[in-house]
Protein backbone atom coordinates (compact mmCIF):
# COMPACT_ATOMS: atom_id res chain seq x y z
CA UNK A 1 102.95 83.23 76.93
CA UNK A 2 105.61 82.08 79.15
CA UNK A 3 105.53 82.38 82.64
CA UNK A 4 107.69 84.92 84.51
CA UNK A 5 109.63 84.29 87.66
CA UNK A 6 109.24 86.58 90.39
CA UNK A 7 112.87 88.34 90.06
CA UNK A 8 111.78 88.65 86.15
CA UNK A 9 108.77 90.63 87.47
CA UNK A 10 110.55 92.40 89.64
CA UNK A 11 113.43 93.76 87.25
CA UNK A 12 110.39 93.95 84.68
CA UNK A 13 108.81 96.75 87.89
CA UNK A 14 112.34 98.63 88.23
CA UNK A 15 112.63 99.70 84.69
CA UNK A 16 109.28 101.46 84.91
CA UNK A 17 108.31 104.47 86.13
CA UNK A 18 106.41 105.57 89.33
CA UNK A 19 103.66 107.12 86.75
CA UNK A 20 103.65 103.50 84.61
CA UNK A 21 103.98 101.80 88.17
CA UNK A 22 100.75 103.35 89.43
CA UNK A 23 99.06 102.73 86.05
CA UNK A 24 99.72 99.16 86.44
CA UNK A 25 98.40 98.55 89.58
CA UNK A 26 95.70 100.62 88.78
CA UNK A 27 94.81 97.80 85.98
CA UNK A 28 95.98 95.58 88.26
CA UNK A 29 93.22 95.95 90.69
CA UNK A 30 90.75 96.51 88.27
CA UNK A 31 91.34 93.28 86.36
CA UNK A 32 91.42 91.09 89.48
CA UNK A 33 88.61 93.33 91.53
CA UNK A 34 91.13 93.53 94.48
CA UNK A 35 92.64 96.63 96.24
CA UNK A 36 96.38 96.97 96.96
CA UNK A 37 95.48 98.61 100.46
CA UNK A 38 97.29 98.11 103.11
CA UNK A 39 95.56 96.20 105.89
CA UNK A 40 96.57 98.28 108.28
CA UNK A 41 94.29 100.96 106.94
CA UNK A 42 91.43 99.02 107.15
CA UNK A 43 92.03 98.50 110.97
CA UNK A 44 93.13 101.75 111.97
CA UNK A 45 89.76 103.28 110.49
CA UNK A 46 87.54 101.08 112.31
CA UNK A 47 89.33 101.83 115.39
CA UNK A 48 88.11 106.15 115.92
CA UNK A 49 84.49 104.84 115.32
CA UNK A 50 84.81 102.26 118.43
CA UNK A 51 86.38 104.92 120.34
CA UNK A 52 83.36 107.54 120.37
CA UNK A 53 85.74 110.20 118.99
CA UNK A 54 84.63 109.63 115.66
CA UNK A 55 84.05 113.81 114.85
CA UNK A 56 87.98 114.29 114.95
CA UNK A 57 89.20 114.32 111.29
CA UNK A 58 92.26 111.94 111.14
CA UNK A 59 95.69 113.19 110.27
CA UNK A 60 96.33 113.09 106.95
CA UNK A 61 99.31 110.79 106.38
CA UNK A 62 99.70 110.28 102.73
CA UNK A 63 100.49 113.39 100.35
CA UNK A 64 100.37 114.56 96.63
CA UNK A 65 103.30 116.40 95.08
CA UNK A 66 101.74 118.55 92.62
CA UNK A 67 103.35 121.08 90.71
CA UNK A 68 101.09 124.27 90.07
CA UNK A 69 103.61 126.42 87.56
CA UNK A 70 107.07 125.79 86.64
CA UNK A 71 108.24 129.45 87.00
CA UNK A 72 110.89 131.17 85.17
CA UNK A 73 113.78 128.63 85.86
CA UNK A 74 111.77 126.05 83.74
CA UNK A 75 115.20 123.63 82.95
CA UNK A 76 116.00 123.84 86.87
CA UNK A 77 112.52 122.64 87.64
CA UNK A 78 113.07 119.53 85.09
CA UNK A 79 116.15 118.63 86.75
CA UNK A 80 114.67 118.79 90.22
CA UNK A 81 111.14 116.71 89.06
CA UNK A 82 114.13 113.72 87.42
CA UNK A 83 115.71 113.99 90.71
CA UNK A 84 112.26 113.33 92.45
CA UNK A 85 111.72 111.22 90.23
CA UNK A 86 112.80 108.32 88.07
CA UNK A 87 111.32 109.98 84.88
CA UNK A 88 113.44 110.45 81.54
CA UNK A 89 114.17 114.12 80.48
CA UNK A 90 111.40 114.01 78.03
CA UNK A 91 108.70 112.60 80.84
CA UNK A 92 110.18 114.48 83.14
CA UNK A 93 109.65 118.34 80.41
CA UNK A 94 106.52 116.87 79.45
CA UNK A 95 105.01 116.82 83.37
CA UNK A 96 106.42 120.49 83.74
CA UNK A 97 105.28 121.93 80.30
CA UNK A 98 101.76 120.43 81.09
CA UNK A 99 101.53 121.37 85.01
CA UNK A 100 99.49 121.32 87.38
CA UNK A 101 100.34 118.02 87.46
CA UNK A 102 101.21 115.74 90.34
CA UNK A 103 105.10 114.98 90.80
CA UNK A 104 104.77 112.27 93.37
CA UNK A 105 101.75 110.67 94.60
CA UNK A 106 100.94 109.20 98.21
CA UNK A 107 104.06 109.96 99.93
CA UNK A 108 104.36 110.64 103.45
CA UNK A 109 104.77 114.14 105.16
CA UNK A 110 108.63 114.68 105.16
CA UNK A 111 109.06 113.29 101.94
CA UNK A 112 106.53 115.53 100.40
CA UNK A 113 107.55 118.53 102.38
CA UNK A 114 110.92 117.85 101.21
CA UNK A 115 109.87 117.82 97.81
CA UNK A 116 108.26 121.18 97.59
CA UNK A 117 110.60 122.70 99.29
CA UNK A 118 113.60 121.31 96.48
CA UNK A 119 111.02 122.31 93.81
CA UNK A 120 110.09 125.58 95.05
CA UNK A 121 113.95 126.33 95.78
CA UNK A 122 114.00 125.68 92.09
CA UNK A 123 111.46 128.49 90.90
CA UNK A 124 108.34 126.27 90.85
CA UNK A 125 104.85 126.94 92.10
CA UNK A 126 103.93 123.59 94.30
CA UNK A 127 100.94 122.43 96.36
CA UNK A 128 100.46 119.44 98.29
CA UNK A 129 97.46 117.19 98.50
């Protein structure tokens, strides 16, 4: 197999999907036994336990997008998950017909407050995780 360059990888990453892109590091990380974590993380929750204020829950910071019920405006609701999205118009009917299903996954606050909002404008029934 030859080996590919980094920009090969990378156009190889933006023809894919955020579902196959997720997938992939999924595998990724299972294959190699690493975690694609942000250090950061790591740090910031060993910091509340030093502190003696370990009982306060931490703010959530990363959401789910997931879509509950498409409604009655089904073919709006497709056209609002593509523009969410980079999914096809078959991926894209396939995740509404077979909701509750999650639209976008760990995305921060406005983002996924801006997405239910669109999607709910739309007719859709949407939760966030």
């Amino acid at each position: 197999m030859a080996k590919l360059s980094t920009d090969e990888l990378l156009e190889a990453f933006k023809e894919m999907t955020l579902i196959e892109l997720s997938e992939f590091v999924k595998q990724f990380e299972d294959t190699f036994n690493v975690t694609a974590a942000a250090p950061v993380a790591v740090a910031g929750a060993a910091a509340p336990a030093g502190g003696g204020d370990a009982e306060a829950p931490a703010e959530q910071d990363e959401f789910d997008v997931v879509l509950e019920a498409a409604g009655d405006k089904k073919i709006a609701v497709i056209k609002e998950v593509r523009a969410l999205t980079s999914l096809g118009l078959k991926e894209a009917k396939d995740l509404v017909d077979g909701a509750p299903k999650p639209v976008l996954e760990k995305v921060d606050k406005a983002a996924a407050e801006k997405a239910k909002e669109q999607l709910e404008g739309a007719g859709a029934t949407v939760t966030l995780k």
